[in-house]
C-alpha atoms as a PDB file:
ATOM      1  CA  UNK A   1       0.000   0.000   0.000  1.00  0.00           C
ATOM      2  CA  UNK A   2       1.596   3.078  -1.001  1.00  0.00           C
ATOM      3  CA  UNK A   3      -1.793   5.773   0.927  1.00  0.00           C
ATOM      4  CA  UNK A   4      -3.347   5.420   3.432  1.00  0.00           C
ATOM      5  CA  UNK A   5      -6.358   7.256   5.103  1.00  0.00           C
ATOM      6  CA  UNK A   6      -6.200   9.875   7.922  1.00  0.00           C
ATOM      7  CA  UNK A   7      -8.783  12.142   9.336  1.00  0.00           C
ATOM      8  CA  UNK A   8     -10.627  11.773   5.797  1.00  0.00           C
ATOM      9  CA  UNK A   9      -7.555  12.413   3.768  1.00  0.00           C
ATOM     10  CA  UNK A  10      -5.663  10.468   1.673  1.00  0.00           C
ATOM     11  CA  UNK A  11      -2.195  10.206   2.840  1.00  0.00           C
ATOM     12  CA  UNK A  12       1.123   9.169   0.718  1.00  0.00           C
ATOM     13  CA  UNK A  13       3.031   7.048   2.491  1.00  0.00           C
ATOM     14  CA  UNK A  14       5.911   5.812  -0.433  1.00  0.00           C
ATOM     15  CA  UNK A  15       6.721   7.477  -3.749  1.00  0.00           C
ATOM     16  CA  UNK A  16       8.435   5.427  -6.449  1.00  0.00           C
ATOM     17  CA  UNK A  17      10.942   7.151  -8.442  1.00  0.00           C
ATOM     18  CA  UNK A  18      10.510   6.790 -12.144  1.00  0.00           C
ATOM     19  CA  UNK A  19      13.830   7.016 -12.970  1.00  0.00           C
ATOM     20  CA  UNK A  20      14.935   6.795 -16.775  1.00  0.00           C
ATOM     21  CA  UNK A  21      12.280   4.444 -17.977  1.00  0.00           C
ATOM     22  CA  UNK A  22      11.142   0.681 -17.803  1.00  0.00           C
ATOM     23  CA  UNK A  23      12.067  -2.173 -19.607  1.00  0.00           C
ATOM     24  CA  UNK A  24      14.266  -5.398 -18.779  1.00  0.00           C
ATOM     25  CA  UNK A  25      17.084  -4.417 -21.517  1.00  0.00           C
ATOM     26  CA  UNK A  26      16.830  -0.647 -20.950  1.00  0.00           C
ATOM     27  CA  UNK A  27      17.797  -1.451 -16.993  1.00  0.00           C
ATOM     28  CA  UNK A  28      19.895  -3.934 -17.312  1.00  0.00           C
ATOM     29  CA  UNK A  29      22.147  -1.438 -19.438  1.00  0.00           C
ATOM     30  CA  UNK A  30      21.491   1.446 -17.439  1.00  0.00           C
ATOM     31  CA  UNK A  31      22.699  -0.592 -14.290  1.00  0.00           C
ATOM     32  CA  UNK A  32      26.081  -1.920 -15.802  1.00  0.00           C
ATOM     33  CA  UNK A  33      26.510   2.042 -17.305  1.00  0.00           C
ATOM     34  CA  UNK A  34      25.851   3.592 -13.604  1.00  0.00           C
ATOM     35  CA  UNK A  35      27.743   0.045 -11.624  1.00  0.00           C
ATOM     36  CA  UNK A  36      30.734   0.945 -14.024  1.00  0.00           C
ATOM     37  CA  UNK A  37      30.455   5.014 -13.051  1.00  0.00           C
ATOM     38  CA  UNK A  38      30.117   4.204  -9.151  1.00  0.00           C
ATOM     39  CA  UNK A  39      33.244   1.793  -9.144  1.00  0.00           C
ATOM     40  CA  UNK A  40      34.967   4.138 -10.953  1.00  0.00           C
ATOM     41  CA  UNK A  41      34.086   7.276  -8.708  1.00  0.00           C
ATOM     42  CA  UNK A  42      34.580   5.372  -5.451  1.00  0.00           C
ATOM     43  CA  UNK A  43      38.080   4.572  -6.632  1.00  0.00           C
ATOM     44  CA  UNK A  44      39.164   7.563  -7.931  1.00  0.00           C
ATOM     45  CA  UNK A  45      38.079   9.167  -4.884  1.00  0.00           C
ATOM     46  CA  UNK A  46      39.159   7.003  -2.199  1.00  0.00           C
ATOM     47  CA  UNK A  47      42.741   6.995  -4.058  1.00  0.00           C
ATOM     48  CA  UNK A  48      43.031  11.188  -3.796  1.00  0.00           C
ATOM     49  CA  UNK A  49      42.372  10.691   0.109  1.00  0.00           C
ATOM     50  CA  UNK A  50      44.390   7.717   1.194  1.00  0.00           C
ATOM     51  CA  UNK A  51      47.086   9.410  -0.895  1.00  0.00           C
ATOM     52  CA  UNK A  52      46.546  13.143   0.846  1.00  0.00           C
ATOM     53  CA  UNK A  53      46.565  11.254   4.386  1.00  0.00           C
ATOM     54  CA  UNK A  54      49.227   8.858   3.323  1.00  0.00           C
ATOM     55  CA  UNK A  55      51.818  11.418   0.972  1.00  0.00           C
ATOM     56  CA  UNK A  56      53.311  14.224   3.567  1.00  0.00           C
ATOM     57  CA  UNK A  57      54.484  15.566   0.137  1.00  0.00           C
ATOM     58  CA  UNK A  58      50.759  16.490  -0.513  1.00  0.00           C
ATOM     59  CA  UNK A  59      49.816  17.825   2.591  1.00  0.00           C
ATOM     60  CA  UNK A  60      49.620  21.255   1.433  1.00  0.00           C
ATOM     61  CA  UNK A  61      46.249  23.586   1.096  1.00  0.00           C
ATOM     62  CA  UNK A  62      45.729  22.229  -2.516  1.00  0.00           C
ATOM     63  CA  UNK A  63      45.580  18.779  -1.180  1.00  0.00           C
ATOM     64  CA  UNK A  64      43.896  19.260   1.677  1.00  0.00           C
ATOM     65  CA  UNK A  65      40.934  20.844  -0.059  1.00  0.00           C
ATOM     66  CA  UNK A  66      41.653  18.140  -2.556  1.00  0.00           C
ATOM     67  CA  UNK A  67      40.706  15.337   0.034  1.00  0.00           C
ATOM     68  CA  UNK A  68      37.659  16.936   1.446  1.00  0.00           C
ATOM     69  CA  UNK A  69      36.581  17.427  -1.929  1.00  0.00           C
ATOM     70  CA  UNK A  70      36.990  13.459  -2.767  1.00  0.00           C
ATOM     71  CA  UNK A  71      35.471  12.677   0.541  1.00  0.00           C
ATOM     72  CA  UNK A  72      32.298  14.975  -0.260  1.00  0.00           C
ATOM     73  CA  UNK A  73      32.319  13.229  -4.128  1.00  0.00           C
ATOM     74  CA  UNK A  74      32.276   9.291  -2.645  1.00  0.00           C
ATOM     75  CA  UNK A  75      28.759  10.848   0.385  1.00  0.00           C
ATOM     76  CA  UNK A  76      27.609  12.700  -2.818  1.00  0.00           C
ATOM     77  CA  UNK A  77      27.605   9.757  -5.178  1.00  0.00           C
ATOM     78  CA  UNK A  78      26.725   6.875  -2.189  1.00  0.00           C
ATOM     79  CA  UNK A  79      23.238   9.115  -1.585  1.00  0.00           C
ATOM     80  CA  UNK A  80      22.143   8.609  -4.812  1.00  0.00           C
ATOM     81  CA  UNK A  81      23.906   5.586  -6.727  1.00  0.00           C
ATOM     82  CA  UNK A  82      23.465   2.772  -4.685  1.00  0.00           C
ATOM     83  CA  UNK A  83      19.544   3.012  -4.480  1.00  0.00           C
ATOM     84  CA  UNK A  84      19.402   3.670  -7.896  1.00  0.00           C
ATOM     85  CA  UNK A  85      21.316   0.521  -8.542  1.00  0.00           C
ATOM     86  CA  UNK A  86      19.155  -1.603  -6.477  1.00  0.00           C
ATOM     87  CA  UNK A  87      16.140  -0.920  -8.141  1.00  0.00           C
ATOM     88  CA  UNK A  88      17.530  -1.681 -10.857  1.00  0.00           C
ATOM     89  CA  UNK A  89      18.374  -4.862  -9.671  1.00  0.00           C
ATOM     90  CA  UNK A  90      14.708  -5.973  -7.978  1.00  0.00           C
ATOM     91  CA  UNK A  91      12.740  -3.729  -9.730  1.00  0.00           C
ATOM     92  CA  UNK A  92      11.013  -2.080  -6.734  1.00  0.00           C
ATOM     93  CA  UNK A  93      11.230   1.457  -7.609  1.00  0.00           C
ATOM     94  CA  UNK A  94       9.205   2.461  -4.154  1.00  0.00           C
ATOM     95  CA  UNK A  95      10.915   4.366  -1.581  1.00  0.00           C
ATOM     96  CA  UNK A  96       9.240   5.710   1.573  1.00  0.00           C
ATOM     97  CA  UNK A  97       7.965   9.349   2.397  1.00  0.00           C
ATOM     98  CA  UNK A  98      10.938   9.524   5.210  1.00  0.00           C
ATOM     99  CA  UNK A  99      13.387   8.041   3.350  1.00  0.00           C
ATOM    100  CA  UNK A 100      12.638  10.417   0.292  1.00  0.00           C
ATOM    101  CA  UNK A 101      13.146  13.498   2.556  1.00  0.00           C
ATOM    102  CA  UNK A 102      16.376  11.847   3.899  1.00  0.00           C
ATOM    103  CA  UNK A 103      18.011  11.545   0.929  1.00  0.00           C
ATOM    104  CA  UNK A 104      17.087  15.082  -0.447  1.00  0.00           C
ATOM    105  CA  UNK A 105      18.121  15.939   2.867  1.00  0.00           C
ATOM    106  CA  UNK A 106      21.711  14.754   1.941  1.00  0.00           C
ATOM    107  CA  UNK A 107      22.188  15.268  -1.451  1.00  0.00           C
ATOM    108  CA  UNK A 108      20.979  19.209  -0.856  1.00  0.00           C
ATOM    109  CA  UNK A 109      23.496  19.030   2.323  1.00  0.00           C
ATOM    110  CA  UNK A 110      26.280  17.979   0.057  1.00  0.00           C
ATOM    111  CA  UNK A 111      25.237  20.177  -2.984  1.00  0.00           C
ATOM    112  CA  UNK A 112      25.447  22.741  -1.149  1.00  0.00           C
ATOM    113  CA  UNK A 113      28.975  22.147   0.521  1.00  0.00           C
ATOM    114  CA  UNK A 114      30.477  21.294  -2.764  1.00  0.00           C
ATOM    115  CA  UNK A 115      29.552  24.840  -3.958  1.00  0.00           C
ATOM    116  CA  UNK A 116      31.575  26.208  -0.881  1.00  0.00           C
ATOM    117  CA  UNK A 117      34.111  24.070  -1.138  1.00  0.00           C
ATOM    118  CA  UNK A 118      35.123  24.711  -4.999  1.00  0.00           C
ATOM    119  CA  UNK A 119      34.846  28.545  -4.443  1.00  0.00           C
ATOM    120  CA  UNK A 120      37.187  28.045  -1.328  1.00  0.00           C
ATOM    121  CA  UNK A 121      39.716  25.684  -3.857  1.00  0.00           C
ATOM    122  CA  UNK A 122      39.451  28.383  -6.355  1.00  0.00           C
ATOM    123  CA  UNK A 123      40.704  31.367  -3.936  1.00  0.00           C
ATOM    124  CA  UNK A 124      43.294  28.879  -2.576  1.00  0.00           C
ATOM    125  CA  UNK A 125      44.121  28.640  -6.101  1.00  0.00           C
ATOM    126  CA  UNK A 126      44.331  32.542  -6.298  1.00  0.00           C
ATOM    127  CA  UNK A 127      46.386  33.424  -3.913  1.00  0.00           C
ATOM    128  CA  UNK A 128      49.064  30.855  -4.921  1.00  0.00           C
ATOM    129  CA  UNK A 129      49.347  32.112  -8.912  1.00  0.00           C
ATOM    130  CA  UNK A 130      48.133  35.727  -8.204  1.00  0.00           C
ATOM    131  CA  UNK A 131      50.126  36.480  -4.734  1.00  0.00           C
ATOM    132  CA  UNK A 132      52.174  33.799  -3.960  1.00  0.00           C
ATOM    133  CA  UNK A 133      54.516  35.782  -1.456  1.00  0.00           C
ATOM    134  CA  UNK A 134      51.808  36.244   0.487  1.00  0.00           C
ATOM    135  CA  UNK A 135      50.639  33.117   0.091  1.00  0.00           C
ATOM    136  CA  UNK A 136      52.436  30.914   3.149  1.00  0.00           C
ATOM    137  CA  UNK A 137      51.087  33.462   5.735  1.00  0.00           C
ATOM    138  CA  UNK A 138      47.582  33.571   4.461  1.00  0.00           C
ATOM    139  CA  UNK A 139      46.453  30.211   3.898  1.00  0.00           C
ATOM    140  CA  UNK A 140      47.701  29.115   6.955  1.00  0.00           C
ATOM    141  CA  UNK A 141      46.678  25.419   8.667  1.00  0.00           C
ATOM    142  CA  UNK A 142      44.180  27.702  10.999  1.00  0.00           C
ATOM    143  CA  UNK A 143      42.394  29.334   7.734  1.00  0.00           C
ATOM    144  CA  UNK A 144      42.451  25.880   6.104  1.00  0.00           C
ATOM    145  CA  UNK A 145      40.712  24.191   8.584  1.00  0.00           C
ATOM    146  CA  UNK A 146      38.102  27.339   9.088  1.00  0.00           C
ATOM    147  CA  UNK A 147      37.383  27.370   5.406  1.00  0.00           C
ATOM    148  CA  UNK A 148      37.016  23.970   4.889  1.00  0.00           C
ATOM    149  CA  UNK A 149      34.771  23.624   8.214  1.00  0.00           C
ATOM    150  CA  UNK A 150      32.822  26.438   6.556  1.00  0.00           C
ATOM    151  CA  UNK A 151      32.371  24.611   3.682  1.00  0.00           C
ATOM    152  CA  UNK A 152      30.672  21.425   5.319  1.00  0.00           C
ATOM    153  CA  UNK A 153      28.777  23.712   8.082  1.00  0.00           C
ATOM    154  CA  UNK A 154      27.135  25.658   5.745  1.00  0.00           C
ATOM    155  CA  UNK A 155      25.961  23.174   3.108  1.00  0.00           C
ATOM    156  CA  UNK A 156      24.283  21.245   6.203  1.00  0.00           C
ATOM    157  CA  UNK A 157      22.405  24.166   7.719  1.00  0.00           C
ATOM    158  CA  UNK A 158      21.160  25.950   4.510  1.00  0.00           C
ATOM    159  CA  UNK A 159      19.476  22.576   2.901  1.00  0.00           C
ATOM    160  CA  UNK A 160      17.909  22.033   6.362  1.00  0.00           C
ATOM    161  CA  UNK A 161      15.314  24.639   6.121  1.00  0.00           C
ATOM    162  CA  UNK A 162      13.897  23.521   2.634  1.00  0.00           C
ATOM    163  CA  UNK A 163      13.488  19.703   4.217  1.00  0.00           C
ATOM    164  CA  UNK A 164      12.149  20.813   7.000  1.00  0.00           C
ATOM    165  CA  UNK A 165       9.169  23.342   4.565  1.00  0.00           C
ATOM    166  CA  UNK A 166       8.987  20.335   2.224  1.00  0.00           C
ATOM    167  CA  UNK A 167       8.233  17.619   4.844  1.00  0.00           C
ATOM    168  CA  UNK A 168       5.847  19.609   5.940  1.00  0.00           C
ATOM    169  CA  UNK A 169       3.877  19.875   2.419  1.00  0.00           C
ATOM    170  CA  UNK A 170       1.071  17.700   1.989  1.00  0.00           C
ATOM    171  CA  UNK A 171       1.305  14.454  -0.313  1.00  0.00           C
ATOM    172  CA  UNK A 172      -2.421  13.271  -1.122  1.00  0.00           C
ATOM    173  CA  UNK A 173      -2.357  12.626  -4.913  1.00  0.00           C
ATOM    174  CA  UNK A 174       0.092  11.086  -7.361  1.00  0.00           C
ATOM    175  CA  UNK A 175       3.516   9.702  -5.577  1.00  0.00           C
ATOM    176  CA  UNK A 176       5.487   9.125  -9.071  1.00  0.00           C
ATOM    177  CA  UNK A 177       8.466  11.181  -8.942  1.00  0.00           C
ATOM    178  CA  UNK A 178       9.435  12.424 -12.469  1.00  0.00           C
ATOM    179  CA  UNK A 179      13.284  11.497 -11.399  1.00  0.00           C
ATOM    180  CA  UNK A 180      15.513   9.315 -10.295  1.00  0.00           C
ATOM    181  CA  UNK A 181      16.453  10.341  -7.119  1.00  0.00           C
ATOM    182  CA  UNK A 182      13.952  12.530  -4.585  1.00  0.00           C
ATOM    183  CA  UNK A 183      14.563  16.484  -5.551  1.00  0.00           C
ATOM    184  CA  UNK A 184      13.024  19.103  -4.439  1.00  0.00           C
ATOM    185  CA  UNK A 185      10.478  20.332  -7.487  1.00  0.00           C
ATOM    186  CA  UNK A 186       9.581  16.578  -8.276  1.00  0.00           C
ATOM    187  CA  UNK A 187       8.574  16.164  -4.946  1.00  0.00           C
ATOM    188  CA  UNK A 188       6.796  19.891  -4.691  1.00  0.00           C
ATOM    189  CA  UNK A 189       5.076  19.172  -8.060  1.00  0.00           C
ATOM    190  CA  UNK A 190       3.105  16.486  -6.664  1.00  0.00           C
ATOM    191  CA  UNK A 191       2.360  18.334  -3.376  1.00  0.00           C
ATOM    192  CA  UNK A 192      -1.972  18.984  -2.315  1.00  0.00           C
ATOM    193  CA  UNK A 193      -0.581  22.141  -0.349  1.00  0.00           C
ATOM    194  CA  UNK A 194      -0.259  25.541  -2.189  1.00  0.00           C
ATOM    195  CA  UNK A 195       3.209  25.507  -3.307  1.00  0.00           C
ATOM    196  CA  UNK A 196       3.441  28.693  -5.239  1.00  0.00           C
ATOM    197  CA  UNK A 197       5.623  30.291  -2.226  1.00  0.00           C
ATOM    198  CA  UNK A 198       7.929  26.905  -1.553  1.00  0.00           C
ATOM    199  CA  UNK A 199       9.068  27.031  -5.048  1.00  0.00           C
ATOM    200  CA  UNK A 200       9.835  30.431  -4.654  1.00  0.00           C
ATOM    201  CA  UNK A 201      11.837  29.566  -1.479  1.00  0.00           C
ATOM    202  CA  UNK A 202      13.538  26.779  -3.094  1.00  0.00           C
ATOM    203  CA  UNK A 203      14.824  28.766  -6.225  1.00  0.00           C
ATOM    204  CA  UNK A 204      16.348  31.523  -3.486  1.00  0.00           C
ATOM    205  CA  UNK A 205      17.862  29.607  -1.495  1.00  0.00           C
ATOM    206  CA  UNK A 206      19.611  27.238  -3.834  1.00  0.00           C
ATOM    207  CA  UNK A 207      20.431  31.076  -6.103  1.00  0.00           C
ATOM    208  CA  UNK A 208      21.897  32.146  -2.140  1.00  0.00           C
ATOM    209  CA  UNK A 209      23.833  28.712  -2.203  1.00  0.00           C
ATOM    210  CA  UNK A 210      25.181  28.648  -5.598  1.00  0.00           C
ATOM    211  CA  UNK A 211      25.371  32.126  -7.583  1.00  0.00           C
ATOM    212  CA  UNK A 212      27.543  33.488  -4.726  1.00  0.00           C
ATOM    213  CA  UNK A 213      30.412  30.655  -5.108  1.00  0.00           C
ATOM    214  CA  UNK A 214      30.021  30.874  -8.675  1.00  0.00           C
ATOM    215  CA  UNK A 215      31.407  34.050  -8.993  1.00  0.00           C
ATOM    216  CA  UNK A 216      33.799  33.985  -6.373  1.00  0.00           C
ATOM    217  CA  UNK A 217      34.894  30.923  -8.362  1.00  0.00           C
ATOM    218  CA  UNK A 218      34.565  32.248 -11.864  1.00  0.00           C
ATOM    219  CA  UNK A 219      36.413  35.822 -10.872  1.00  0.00           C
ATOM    220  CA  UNK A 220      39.357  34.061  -9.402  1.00  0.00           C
ATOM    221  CA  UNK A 221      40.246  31.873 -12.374  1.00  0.00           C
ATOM    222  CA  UNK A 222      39.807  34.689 -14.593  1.00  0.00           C
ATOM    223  CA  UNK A 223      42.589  36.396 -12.541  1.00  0.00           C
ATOM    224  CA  UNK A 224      44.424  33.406 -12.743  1.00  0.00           C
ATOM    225  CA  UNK A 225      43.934  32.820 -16.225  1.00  0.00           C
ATOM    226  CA  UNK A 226      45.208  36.634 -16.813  1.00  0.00           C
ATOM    227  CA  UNK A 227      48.091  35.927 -14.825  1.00  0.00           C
ATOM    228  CA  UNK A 228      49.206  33.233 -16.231  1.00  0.00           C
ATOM    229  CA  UNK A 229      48.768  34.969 -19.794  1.00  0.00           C
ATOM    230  CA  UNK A 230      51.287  37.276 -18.620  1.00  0.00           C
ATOM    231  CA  UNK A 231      53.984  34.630 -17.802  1.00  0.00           C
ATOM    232  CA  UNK A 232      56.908  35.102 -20.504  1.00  0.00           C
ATOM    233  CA  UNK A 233      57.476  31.071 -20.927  1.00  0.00           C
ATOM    234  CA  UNK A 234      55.116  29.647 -23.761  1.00  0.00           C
ATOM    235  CA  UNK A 235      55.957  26.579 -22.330  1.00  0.00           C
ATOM    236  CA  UNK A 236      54.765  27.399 -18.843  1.00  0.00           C
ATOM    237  CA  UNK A 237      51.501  29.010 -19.795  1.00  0.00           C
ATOM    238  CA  UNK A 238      50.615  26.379 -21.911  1.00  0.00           C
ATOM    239  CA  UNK A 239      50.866  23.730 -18.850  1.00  0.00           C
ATOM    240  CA  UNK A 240      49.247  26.103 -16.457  1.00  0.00           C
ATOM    241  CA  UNK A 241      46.640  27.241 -19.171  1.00  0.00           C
ATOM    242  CA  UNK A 242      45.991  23.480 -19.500  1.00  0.00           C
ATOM    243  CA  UNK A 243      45.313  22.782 -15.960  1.00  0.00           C
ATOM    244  CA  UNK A 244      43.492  25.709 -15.290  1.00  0.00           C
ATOM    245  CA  UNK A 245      41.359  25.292 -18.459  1.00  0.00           C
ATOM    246  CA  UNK A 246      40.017  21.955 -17.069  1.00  0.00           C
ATOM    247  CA  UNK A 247      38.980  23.282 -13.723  1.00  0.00           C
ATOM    248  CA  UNK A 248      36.899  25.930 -15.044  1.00  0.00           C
ATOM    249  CA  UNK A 249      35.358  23.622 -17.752  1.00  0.00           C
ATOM    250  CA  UNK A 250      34.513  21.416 -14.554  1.00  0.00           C
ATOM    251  CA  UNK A 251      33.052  24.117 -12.310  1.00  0.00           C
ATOM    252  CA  UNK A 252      31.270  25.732 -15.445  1.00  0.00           C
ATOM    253  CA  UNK A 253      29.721  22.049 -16.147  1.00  0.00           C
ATOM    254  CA  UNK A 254      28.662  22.110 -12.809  1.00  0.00           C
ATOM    255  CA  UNK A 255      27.470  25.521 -11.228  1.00  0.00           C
ATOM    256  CA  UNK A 256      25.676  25.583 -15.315  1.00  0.00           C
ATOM    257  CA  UNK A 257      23.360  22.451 -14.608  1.00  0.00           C
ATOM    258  CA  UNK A 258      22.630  23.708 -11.031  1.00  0.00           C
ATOM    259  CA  UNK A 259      21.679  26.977 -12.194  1.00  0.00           C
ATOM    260  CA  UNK A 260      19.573  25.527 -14.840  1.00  0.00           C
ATOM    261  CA  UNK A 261      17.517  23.110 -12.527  1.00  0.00           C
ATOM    262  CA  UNK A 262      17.036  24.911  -9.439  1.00  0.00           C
ATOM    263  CA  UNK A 263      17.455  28.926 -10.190  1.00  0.00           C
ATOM    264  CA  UNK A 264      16.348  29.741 -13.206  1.00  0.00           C
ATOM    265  CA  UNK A 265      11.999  30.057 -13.801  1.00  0.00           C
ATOM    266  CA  UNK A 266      11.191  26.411 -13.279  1.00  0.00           C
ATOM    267  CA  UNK A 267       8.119  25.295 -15.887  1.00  0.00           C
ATOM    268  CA  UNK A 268       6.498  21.412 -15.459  1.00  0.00           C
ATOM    269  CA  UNK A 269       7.805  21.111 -18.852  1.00  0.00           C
ATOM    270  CA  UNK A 270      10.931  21.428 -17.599  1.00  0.00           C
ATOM    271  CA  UNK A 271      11.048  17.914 -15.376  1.00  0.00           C
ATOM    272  CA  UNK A 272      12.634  15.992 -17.724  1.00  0.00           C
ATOM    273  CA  UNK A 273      14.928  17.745 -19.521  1.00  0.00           C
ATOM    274  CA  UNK A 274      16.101  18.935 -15.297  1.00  0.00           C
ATOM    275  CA  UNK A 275      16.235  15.277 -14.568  1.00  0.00           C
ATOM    276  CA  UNK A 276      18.841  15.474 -17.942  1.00  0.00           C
ATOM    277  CA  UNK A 277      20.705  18.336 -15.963  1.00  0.00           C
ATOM    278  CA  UNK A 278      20.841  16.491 -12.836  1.00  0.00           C
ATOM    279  CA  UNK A 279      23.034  13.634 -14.280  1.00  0.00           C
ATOM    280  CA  UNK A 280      25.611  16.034 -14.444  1.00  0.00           C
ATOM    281  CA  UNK A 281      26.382  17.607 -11.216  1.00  0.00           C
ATOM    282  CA  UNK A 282      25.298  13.985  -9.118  1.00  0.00           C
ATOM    283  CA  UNK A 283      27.057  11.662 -11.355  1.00  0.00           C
ATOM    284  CA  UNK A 284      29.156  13.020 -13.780  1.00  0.00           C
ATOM    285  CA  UNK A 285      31.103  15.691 -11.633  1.00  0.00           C
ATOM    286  CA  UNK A 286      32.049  13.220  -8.928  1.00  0.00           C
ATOM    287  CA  UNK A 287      32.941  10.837 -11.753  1.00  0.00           C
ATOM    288  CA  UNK A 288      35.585  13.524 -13.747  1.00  0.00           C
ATOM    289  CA  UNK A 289      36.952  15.592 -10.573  1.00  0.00           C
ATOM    290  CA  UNK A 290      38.953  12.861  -9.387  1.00  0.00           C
ATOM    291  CA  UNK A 291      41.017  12.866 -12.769  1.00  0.00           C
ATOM    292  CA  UNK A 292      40.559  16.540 -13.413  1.00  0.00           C
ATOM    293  CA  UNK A 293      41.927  17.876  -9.935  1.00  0.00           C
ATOM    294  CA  UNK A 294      44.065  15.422  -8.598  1.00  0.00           C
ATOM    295  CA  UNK A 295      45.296  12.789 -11.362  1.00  0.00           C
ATOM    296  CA  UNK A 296      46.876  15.021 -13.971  1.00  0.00           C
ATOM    297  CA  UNK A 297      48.938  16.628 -11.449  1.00  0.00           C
ATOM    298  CA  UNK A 298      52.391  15.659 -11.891  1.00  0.00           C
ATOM    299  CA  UNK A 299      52.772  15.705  -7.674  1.00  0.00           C
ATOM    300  CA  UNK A 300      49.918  13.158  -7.373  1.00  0.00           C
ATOM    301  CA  UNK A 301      51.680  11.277 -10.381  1.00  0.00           C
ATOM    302  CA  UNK A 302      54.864  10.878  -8.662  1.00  0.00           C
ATOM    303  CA  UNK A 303      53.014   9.936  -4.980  1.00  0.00           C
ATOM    304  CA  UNK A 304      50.957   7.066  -6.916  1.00  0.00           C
ATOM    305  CA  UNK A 305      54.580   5.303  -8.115  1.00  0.00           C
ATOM    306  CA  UNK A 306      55.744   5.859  -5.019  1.00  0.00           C
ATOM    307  CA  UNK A 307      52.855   4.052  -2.788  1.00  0.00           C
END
């Protein structure tokens, strides 16, 4: 039974989560593809930490936001994958009402830190191109920890309010989520309650999470980019260019889905190409940063032949 009655009201009491579509051939692919992407993500991830904590070469501010980064990729990715996966497996795309709200709960938690935390890697990343002899004294081990304890802090307590407002919408109708993990317009969408005002509330809060990072992020590589432009070597701008280049694509990739989901005007018609978006900043990101941030660099290189 998926409703039940209470004080002459239907009540929701599981949604199922639609996903990508039925069919035995259609899941069994899309469970190998995803499988193959969580394997790969837990790896890569759980490699850039044990070598951060193992390397003393690569304990360093870089690194250290490096490893919380990884660490919030393998909770960001375990939210959503593994239940995924398993319906995939049984076929029981039900989840409960609590559950639902506990894994928005999470993922929003975590969206939100990651936001934080790349803006925070990004002025790290400043002050070592743009002013690196004031570098040592600023980004100190006391900062570090501050900013990076900022970062997780933050992304906890700002998703909290919007669980708490959405839990507290009423669920009398449908309970198919148009997605395939529990978001927070899916779930308003098939709300009883008047949820002209939560929408509104959800679109601010995520625009007060997001836009602010975003262009702390996006103003600090342009100064690095404009520094490094002004290097004399060809030869060194073109590696620092390079590395540079691929963050930005990254954090472009994934501030631009965010953006497109959550801030911009949000139209039902919109619910499936957003559940399109979404693959990008829950699966993809986590999947790429590993290798983006941490593999190509030459330090992590030579602490891999090492270990």
């Amino acid at each position: 039974m998926t409703k039940q009655e209470w004080k002459n009201k239907t009540v929701v009491t599981e949604f199922v989560l639609l996903g990508f579509g039925n069919g035995p051939q259609l899941d069994s692919l899309l469970f190998l593809m995803f499988l193959s992407i969580y394997i790969v993500t837990i790896t890569g991830n759980a490699l850039v930490v044990m070598l951060v904590v193992a390397n003393r070469r690569l304990r360093t501010p870089m690194y250290f936001f490096l490893g919380n980064l990884a660490c919030l990729e393998i909770c960001y990715s375990s939210n959503i994958l593994p239940r995924m996966l398993l319906s995939y497996l049984d076929g029981d795309r039900s989840i409960s009402v609590n559950g639902c709200f506990t894994q928005y709960y999470f993922f929003g938690c975590l969206a939100a830190a990651e936001c934080c935390l790349l803006a925070v890697m990004s002025y790290d990343r400043f002050l070592a191109v743009c002013e690196p002899l004031h570098y040592p004294s600023r980004m100190n081990r006391t900062l570090c920890l501050q900013l990076a304890a900022a970062s997780w802090i933050s992304g906890f307590l700002s998703n909290s309010i919007l669980t708490v407002l959405i839990s507290n919408l009423d669920f009398c109708g449908p309970n198919e989520i148009e997605h395939f993990f529990c978001d927070s317009f899916p779930m308003i969408k098939l709300s009883c309650s008047d949820t002209r005002v939560m929408g509104l509330v959800t679109s601010v809060v995520a625009g007060v999470c997001s836009l602010p990072p975003f262009l702390l992020t996006f103003s600090s590589y342009l100064y690095i980019i404009i520094t490094i432009m002004r290097i004399p070597s060809a030869t060194g701008r073109k590696k620092a260019f390079s590395t540079c280049s691929s963050h930005l694509v990254v954090v472009i990739l994934f501030y631009w889905s965010i953006l497109t989901v959550y801030v911009l005007p949000h139209r039902d018609s919109q619910i499936s190409p957003n559940k399109v978006f979404s693959v990008f900043y829950t699966i993809l990101t986590p999947l790429v940063n590993p290798l983006i941030y941490s593999l190509r660099n030459e330090e992590v290189k030579e602490a891999l032949r090492k270990e």
